[in-house]
Every structure is written in structure tokens, then in C-alpha cells.
Protein backbone atom coordinates (compact mmCIF):
# COMPACT_ATOMS: atom_id res chain seq x y z
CA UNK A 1 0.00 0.00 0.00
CA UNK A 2 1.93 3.52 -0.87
CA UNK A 3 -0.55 5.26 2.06
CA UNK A 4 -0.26 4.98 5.90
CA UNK A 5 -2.70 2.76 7.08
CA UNK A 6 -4.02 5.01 9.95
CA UNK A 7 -7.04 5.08 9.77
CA UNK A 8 -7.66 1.65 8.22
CA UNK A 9 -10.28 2.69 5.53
CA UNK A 10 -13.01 -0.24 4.40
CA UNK A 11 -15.63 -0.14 1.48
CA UNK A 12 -19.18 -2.22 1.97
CA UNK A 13 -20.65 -2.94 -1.74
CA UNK A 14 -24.18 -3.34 -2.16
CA UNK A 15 -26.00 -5.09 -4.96
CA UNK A 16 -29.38 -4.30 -3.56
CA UNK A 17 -30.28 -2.34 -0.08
CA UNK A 18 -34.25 -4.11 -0.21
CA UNK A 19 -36.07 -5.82 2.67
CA UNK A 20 -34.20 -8.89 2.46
CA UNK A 21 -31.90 -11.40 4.67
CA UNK A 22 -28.32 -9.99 2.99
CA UNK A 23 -29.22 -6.74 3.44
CA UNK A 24 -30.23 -6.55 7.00
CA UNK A 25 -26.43 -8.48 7.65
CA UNK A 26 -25.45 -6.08 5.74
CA UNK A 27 -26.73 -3.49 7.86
CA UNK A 28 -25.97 -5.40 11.06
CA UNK A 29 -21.95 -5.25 10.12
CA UNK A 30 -22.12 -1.60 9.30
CA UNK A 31 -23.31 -1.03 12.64
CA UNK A 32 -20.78 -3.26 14.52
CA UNK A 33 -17.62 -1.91 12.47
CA UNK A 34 -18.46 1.46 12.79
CA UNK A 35 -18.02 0.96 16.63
CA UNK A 36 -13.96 0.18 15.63
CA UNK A 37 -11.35 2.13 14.51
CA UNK A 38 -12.28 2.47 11.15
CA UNK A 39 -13.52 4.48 8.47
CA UNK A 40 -16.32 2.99 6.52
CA UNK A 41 -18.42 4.41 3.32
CA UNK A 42 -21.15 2.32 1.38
CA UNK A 43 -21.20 2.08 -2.71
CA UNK A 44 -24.45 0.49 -3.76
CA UNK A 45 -25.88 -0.53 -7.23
CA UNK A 46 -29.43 0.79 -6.22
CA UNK A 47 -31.22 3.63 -4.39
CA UNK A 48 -34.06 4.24 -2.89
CA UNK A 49 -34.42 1.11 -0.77
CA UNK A 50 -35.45 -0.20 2.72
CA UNK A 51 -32.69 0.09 4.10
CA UNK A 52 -30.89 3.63 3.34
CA UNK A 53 -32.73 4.94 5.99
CA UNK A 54 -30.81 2.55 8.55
CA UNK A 55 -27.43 3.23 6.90
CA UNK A 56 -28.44 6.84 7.21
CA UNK A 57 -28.57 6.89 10.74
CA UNK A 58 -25.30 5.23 10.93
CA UNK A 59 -24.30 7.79 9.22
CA UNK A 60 -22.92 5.74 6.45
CA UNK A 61 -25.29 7.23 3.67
CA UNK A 62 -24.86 4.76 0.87
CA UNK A 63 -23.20 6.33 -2.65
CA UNK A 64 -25.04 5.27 -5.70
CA UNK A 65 -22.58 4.10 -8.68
CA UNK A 66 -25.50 2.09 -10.67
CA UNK A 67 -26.40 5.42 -12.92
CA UNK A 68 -25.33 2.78 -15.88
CA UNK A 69 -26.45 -0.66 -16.74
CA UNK A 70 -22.94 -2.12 -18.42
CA UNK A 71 -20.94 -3.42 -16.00
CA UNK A 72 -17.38 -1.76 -17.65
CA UNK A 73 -19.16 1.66 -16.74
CA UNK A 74 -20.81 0.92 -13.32
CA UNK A 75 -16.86 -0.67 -12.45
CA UNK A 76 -15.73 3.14 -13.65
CA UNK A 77 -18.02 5.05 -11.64
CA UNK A 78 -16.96 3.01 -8.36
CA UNK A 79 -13.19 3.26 -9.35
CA UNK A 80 -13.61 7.07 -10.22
CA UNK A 81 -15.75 7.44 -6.08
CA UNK A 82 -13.23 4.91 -4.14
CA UNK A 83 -9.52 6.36 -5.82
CA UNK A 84 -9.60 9.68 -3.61
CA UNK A 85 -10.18 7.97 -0.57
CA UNK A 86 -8.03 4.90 -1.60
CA UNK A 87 -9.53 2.04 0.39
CA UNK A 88 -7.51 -0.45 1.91
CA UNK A 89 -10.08 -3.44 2.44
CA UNK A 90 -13.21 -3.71 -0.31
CA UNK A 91 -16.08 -5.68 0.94
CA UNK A 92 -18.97 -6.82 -1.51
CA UNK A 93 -22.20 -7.88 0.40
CA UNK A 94 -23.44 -10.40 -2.36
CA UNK A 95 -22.16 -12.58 -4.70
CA UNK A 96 -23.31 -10.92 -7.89
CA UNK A 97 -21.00 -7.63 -6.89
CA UNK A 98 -17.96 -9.59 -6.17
CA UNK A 99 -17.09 -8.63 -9.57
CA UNK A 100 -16.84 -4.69 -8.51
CA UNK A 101 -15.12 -5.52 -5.35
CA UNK A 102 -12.21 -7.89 -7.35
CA UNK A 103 -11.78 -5.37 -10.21
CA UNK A 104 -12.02 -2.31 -8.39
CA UNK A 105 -9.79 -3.69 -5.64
CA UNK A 106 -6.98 -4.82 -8.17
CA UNK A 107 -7.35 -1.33 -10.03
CA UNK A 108 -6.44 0.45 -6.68
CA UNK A 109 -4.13 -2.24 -4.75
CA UNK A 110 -6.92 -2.83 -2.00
CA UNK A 111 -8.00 -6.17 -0.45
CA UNK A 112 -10.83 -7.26 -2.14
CA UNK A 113 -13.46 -9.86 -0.32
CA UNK A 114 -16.10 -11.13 -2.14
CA UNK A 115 -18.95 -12.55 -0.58
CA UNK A 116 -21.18 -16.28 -0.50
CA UNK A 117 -24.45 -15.57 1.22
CA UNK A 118 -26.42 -18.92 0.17
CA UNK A 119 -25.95 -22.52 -1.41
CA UNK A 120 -22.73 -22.11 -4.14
CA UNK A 121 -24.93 -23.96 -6.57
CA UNK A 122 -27.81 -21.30 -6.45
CA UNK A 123 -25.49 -18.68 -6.96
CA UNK A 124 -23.85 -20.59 -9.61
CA UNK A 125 -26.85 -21.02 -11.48
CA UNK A 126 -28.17 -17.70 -10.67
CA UNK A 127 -25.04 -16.06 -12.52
CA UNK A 128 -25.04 -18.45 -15.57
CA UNK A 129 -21.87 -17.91 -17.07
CA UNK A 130 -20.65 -15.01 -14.47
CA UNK A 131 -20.80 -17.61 -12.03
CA UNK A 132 -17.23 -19.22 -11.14
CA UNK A 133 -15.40 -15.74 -12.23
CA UNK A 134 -17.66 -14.56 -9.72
CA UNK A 135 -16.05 -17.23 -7.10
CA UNK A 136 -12.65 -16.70 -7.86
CA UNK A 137 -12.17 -12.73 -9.00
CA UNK A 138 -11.88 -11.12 -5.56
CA UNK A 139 -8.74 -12.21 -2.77
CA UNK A 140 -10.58 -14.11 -0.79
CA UNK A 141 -14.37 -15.33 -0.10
CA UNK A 142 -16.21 -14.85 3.10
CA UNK A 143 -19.01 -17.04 3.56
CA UNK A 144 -21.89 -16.61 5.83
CA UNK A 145 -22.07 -20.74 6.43
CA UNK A 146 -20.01 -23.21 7.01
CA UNK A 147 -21.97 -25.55 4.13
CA UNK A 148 -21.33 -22.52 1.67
CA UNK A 149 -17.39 -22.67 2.32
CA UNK A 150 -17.18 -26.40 2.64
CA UNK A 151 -19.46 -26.76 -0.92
CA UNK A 152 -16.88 -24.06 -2.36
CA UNK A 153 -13.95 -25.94 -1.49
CA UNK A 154 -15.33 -29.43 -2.58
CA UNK A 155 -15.64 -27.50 -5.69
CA UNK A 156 -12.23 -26.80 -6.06
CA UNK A 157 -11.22 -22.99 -4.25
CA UNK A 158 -8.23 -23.47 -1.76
CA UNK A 159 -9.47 -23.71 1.81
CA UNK A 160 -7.29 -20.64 2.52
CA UNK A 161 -8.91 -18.56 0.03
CA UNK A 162 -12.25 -19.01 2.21
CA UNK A 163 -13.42 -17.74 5.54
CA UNK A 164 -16.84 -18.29 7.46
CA UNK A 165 -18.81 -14.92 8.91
CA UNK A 166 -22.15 -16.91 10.44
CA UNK A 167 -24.87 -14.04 10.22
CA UNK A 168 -26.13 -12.37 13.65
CA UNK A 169 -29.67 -11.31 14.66
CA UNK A 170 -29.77 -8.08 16.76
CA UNK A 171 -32.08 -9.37 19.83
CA UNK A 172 -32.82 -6.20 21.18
CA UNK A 173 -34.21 -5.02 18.15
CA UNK A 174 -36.24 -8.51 17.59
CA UNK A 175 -37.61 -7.83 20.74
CA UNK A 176 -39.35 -4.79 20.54
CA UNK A 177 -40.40 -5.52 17.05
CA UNK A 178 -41.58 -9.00 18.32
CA UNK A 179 -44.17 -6.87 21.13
CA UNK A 180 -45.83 -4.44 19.07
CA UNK A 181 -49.65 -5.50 18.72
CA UNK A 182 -50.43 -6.96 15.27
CA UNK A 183 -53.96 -8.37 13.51
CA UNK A 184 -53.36 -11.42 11.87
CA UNK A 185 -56.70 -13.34 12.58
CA UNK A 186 -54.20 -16.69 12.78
CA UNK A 187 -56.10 -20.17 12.39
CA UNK A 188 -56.09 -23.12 15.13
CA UNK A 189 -55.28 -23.28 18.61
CA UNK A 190 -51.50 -24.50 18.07
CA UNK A 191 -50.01 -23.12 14.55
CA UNK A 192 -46.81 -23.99 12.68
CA UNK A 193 -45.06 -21.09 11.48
CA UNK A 194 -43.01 -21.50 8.09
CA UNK A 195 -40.98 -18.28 7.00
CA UNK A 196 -39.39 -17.72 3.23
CA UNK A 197 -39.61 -17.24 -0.31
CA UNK A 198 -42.54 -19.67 -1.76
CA UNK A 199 -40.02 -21.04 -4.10
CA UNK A 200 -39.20 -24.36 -5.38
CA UNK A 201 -35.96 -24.88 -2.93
CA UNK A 202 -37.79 -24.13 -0.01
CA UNK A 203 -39.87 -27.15 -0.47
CA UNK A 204 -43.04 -25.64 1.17
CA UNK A 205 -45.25 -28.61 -0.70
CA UNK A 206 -43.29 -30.69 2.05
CA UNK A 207 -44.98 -28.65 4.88
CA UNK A 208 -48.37 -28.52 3.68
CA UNK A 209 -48.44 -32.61 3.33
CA UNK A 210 -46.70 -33.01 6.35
CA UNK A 211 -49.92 -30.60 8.25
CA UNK A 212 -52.01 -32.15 6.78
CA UNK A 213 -51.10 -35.48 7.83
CA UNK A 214 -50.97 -34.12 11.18
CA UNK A 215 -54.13 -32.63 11.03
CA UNK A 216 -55.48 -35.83 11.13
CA UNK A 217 -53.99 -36.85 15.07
CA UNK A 218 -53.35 -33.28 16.14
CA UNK A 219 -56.84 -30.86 14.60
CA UNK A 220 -55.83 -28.23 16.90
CA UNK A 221 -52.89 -27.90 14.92
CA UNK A 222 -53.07 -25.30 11.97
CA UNK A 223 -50.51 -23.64 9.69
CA UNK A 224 -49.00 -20.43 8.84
CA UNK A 225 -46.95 -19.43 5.84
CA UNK A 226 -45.25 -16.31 5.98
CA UNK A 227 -43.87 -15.13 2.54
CA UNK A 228 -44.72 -15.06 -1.19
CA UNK A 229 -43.21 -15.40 -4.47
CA UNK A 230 -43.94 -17.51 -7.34
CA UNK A 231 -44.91 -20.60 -5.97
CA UNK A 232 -47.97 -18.82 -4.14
CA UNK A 233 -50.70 -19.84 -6.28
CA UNK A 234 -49.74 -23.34 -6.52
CA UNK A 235 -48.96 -23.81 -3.39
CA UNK A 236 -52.58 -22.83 -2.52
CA UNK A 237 -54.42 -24.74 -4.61
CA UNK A 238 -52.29 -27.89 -3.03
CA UNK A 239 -53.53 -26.62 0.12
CA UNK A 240 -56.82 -26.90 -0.28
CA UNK A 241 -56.73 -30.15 -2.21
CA UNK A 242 -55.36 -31.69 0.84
CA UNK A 243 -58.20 -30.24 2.70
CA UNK A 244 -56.25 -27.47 4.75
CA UNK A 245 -58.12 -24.67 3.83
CA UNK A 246 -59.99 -22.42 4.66
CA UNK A 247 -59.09 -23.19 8.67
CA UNK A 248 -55.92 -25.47 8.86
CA UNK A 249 -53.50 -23.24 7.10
CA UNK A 250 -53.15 -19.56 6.15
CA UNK A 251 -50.85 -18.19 3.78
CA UNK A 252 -50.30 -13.82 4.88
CA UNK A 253 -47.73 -12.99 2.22
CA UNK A 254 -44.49 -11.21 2.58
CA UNK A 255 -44.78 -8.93 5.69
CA UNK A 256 -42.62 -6.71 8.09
CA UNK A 257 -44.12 -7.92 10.94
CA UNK A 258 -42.55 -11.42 11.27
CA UNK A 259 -40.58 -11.23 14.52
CA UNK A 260 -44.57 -10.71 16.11
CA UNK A 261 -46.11 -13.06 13.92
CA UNK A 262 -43.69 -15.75 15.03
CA UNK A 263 -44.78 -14.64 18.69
CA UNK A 264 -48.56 -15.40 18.09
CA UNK A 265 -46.82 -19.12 16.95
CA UNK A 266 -45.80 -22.26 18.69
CA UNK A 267 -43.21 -24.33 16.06
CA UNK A 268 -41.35 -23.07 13.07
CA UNK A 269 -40.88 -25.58 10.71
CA UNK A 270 -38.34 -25.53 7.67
CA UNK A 271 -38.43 -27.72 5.14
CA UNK A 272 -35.89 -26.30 2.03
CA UNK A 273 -33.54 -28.64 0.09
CA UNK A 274 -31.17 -25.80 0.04
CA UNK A 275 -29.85 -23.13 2.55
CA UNK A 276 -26.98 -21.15 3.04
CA UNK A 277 -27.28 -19.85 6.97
CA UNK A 278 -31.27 -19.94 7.39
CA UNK A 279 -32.33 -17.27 9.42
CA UNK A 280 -35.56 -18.31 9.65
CA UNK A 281 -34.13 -20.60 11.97
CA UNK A 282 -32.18 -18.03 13.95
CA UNK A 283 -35.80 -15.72 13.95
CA UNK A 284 -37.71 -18.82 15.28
CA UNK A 285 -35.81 -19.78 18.20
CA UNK A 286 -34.91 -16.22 19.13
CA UNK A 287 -38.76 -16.36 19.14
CA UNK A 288 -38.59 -18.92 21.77
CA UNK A 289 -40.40 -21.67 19.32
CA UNK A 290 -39.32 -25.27 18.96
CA UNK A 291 -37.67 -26.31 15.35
CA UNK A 292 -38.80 -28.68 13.15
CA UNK A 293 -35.94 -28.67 10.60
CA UNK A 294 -34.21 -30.86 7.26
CA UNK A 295 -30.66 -30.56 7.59
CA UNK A 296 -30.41 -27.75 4.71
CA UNK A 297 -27.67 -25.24 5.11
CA UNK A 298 -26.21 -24.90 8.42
CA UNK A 299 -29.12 -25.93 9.94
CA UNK A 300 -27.65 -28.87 11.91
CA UNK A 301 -25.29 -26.26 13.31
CA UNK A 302 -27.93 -23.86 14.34
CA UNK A 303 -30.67 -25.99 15.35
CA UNK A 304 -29.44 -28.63 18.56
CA UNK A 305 -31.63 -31.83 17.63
CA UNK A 306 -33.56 -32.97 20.61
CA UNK A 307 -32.64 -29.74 22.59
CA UNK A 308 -34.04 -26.77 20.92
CA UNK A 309 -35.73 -29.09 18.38
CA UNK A 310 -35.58 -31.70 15.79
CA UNK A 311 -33.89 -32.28 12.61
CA UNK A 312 -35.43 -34.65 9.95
CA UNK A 313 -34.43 -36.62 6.52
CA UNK A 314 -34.67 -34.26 3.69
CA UNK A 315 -37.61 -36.07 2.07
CA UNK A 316 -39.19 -37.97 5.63
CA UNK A 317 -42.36 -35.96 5.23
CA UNK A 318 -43.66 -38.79 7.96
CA UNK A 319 -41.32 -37.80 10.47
CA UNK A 320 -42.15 -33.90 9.57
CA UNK A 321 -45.45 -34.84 10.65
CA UNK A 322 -44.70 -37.13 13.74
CA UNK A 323 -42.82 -34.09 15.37
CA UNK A 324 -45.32 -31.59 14.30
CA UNK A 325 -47.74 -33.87 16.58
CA UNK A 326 -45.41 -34.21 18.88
CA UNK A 327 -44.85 -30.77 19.59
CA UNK A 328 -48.73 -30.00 19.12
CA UNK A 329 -49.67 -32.07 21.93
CA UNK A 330 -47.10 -31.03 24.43
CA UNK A 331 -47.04 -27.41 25.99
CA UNK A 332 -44.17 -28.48 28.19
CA UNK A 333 -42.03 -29.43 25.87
CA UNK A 334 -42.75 -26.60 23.51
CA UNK A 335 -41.66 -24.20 26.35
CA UNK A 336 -38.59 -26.45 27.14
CA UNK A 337 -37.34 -26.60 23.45
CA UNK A 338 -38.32 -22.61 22.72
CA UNK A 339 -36.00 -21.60 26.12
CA UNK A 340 -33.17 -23.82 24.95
CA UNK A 341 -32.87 -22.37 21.31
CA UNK A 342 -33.64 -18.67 22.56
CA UNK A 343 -30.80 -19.41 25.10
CA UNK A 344 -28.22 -20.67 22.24
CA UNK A 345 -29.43 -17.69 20.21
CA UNK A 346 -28.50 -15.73 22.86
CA UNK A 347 -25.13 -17.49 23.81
CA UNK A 348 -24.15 -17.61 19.65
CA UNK A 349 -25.41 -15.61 17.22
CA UNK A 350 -25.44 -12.22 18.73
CA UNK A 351 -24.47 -8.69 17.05
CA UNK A 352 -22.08 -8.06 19.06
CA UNK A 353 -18.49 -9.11 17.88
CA UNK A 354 -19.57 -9.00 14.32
CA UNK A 355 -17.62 -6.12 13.30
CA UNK A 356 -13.96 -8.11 15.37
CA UNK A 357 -14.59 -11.16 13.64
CA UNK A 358 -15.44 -9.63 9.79
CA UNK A 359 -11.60 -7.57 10.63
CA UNK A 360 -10.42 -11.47 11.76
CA UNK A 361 -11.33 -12.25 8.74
CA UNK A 362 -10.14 -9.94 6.10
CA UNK A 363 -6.65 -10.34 8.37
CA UNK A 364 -6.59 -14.06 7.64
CA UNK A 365 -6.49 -13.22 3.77
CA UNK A 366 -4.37 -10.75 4.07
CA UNK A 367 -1.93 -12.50 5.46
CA UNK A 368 -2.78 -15.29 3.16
CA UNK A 369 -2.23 -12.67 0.26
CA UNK A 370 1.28 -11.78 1.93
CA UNK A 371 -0.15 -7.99 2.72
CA UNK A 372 1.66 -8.10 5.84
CA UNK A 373 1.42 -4.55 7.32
CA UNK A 374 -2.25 -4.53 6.14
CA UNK A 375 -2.89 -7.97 8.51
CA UNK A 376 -1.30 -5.64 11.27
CA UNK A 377 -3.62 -2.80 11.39
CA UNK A 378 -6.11 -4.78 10.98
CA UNK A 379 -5.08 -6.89 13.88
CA UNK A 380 -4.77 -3.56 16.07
CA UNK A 381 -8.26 -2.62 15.00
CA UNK A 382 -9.88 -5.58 15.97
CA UNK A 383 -8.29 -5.89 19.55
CA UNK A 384 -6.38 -8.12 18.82
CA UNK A 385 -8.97 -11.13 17.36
């Protein structure tokens, strides 16, 4: 680096700044590195989003370089905003802007990390033929599971060349969203919460069997599906040929109000056939609920079977509904299993630390990158982690 590092200067790029999982992280680390010795500034490929607002009051008001829509000009734009300030670390939020983060990085001699946030072979096929540039262009890949970075390596990137940043749920802030009042007019006297995009991977034709099989030993048990995309219709036309509708499931949509809805719940179920980190995992036990879960994604990490809740085959839509009745059945163990996954929430996947580990991590590549005197500031600025 021809500058003193001092301060240690770090750019966050943003595909998208919507109402989505990767953007709240986002979001979460901005908050937890600005409380380090940094400087920070956010480049993002959109405006006028959820989530400006929050980076606003962070005071980290994100700088739009997506005025074009060819890549070779939007890189220009972001090279032309970051070569004043001359970065030392570039960070890209999602996978699709690793691209800006590699190029712009090697254009000013800054660490670039690009970014994993879900199942490499989503992403993959998501990018088409972007895809393993996408993997490989930046100096090293932080993933946000330890499935993504173990799938990444199996797939041929150097274990060094990949670092795991789990994402965090700020439990303060699920709290008080959690007890504001909200109408919902939610079916049966136990209900089954499942949270996500109604698309194919999240299997959600798996759930509705699975209740309604249940249905039939447990009729106080009833269903809610919290999202929407475009599985919706057909998803509720299955419903009601399996006879769940109109009173043993209810599908609301895509809404704000989840961390509340999940509090007017008693089990979250999961049942996708591909994850990165779920948090609807994370959001459910934080909610003090008991899991029902497939092993997609980290979810055998997250989710302590027997403990917090259970974990079932991938395609054991039988067992799905065994521990549905299970769980309908029995208050007490409902309460046990919520306490013990709001307790490991609590004990692991907190905000606080987030900002320390992401500096861990750019220091590991770094040093794997031989940057030597950049892997000792950012050593200093993380205390030390």
C-alpha cells in the first residue's frame, strides 16, 4: 500500500439495499464496524431502498454508482468514487457484486473480499456464465455458512482462500419488534409457522403434506406461511386439495411484521432442500419456538436436535409430521425446546463481535495474500482477534 494505514479505511458494496436477509447483515456489520477504529463508506448498485434509511442513521449514507447498466461503466463510476479515498479493504455484500469488489480492488491495490451468502450452486446457477469468475475474481471469499465454504472448497477454491462470517440477529431489536400488537386473525389453537420465499428450494409442498397429515392426530394444529413469491398460487391450490383450507393453514404474504407473527406461533418448521445460513431458523428460536428442521444449510449447526428441536431426513415428510404432533400435543415441551434455542441464540449468534470477527477475517487473507502490514492494522483494530 503507498498510504499509511491510519485510519484503516473499508468499502461495503451493495448489490441491492431491499427488505431482504443480505441486506439486514449487511446493515448489522455496518453497525458493529463502525463501533472500531475504522472508516467505513457504502457504494451500492441501487437507491431508494429499505434500508438507506438505517445506513443513514449510521451515518454511512450509501453512494449510488448504478447510474449505468454495463458493468465496464458501473466498475468506472466506483473506481472514479473509491480512488480519492483509496480504500484499503473492499467488501462486496453479495455474490453478484464480487465482480466490482475484485476489479475495483486490483485497479487500486486494496483487499478485495467477495462474498457467499447462500448454497454455491444457487449462486452458480443464478449467474449463468458469471458464475465461477464470480467465485474466484476477488482475494478471498467470506461465507456466511459453514456448508457454503465447505461446498466451495469441494468445488475446487483453496481452503485458505475461504473464511466463514455466520450471520447475527440483533435481539434487542427482535424484541421490541416482536411486542408491538399486530392483527393477523391466525387459524387453530396450536399453529406452525413456516418463514421464506414460496419457491421451489424451499420445499413448502413438504410442509403442507406433512400438516395435513398431522391434522389428522393433532386438529388443533393449523398452519402459517409467511412469505410469497412464485410458488404462491400453486402452493394454494395444493392446500386446499389436501383439505387445509380455509381453517388449517393460512398463507399472509411477505410482511414486516414477522418477529410478532412468530410470537402469536408455537413451532417453526423448515423444510428447504437448500440453505446457506437460514435465518428463519435463527428468527424462530430467538422467538422462543421449537424447530422442526431438514438438515439444509447450516441448519444442523444452528438448530441442537432434541434440545431446541428436531432435525429430519430431507424427504421424511412422515417424520415432519410425527414431530409436528409431537410438539402439538405437548405445551411443556414446547416451552422447554423454545427456552433452549432462545438461550443458544442468545449465547451464539449475537451482534455483538460482528464487526472483530469480519476484521479477523479480512486479516486471515491478508496475510494469506502476503499484505503483511495490512494484517497488522487490521489486527490492532480488531483488539487483537
Amino acid at each position: 500500500m503507498s498510504r499509511a494505514i491510519d485510519p484503516l479505511r473499508i468499502a461495503v458494496i451493495a448489490g441491492t439495499l431491499g427488505r431482504a436477509g443480505a441486506e439486514k447483515q449487511l446493515v448489522y456489520l455496518v453497525r458493529s464496524l463502525r463501533g472500531l477504529p475504522v472508516e467505513l463508506r457504502v457504494f451500492s448498485l441501487t437507491r431508494d431502498e429499505h434500508y438507506e434509511a438505517a445506513l443513514e442513521e449510521l451515518g454511512c449514507p450509501p453512494e449510488w454508482f448504478g447510474q449505468r447498466g454495463n458493468p465496464a461503466l458501473r466498475l468506472t463510476a466506483l473506481v472514479r468514487l473509491l480512488r480519492g479515498w483509496q480504500p484499503d479493504v473492499i467488501h462486496s455484500a453479495h455474490f453478484y457484486t464480487n465482480l466490482y469488489a475484485g476489479l475495483a480492488g486490483k485497479a487500486l491495490g486494496a483487499l478485495s473480499v467477495g462474498a457467499s451468502r447462500g448454497d454455491p450452486r444457487m449462486e452458480l446457477a443464478a449467474n449463468g456464465r458469471w458464475g465461477p469468475a464470480l467465485a474466484r475474481v476477488t482475494d478471498g471469499l467470506l461465507c456466511n455458512s459453514h456448508h457454503s465454504a465447505a461446498s466451495w472448497a469441494a468445488m475446487g477454491l483453496r481452503a485458505e482462500r475461504l473464511q466463514v462470517l455466520p450471520n447475527v440477529i440483533d435481539l434487542q431489536e427482535f424484541d421490541a419488534q416482536a411486542a408491538r400488537p399486530v392483527e393477523a386473525n391466525l387459524p387453530g389453537q396450536v399453529r406452525a409457522a413456516l418463514v421464506g420465499r414460496l419457491i421451489p428450494v424451499k420445499r413448502v409442498d413438504r410442509f403442507l403434506r406433512a400438516l395435513a397429515a398431522a391434522r389428522r392426530q393433532a386438529p388443533e394444529l393449523a398452519g402459517v406461511v409467511i412469505g410469497d413469491g412464485l410458488e404462491r398460487a400453486a402452493l394454494e391450490a395444493e392446500a386446499a386439495s389436501l383439505g387445509l383450507t380455509p381453517d388449517g393453514v393460512r398463507f399472509l404474504g411477505a410482511r414486516p411484521e414477522v418477529p410478532a407473527l412468530l410470537r402469536q406461533c408455537h413451532i417453526l418448521a423448515l423444510t428447504s432442500e437448500q440453505e446457506g445460513f437460514p435465518n428463519a431458523l435463527m428468527e424462530g428460536m430467538a422467538a422462543g419456538l421449537p424447530v422442526v428442521s431438514t438438515p439444509a444449510g447450516d441448519a444442523e449447526r444452528i438448530l441442537q436436535h432434541g434440545i431446541s428441536g428436531f432435525l429430519i431426513g430431507m424427504d421424511d415428510e412422515d417424520a415432519l409430521a410425527a414431530r409436528l404432533v409431537e410438539l402439538a400435543r405437548s405445551a411443556a415441551l414446547r416451552e422447554q425446546m423454545g427456552r433452549a434455542g432462545r438461550l443458544r441464540v442468545e449465547q451464539c449468534f449475537q451482534l455483538e463481535g460482528l464487526g472483530a470477527a469480519a476484521l479477523s477475517a479480512y486479516r486471515r487473507f491478508a496475510e494469506m495474500r502476503g499484505r503483511a502490514r495490512l494484517a497488522a492494522a487490521l489486527e490492532v483494530a480488531g483488539g487483537g482477534g
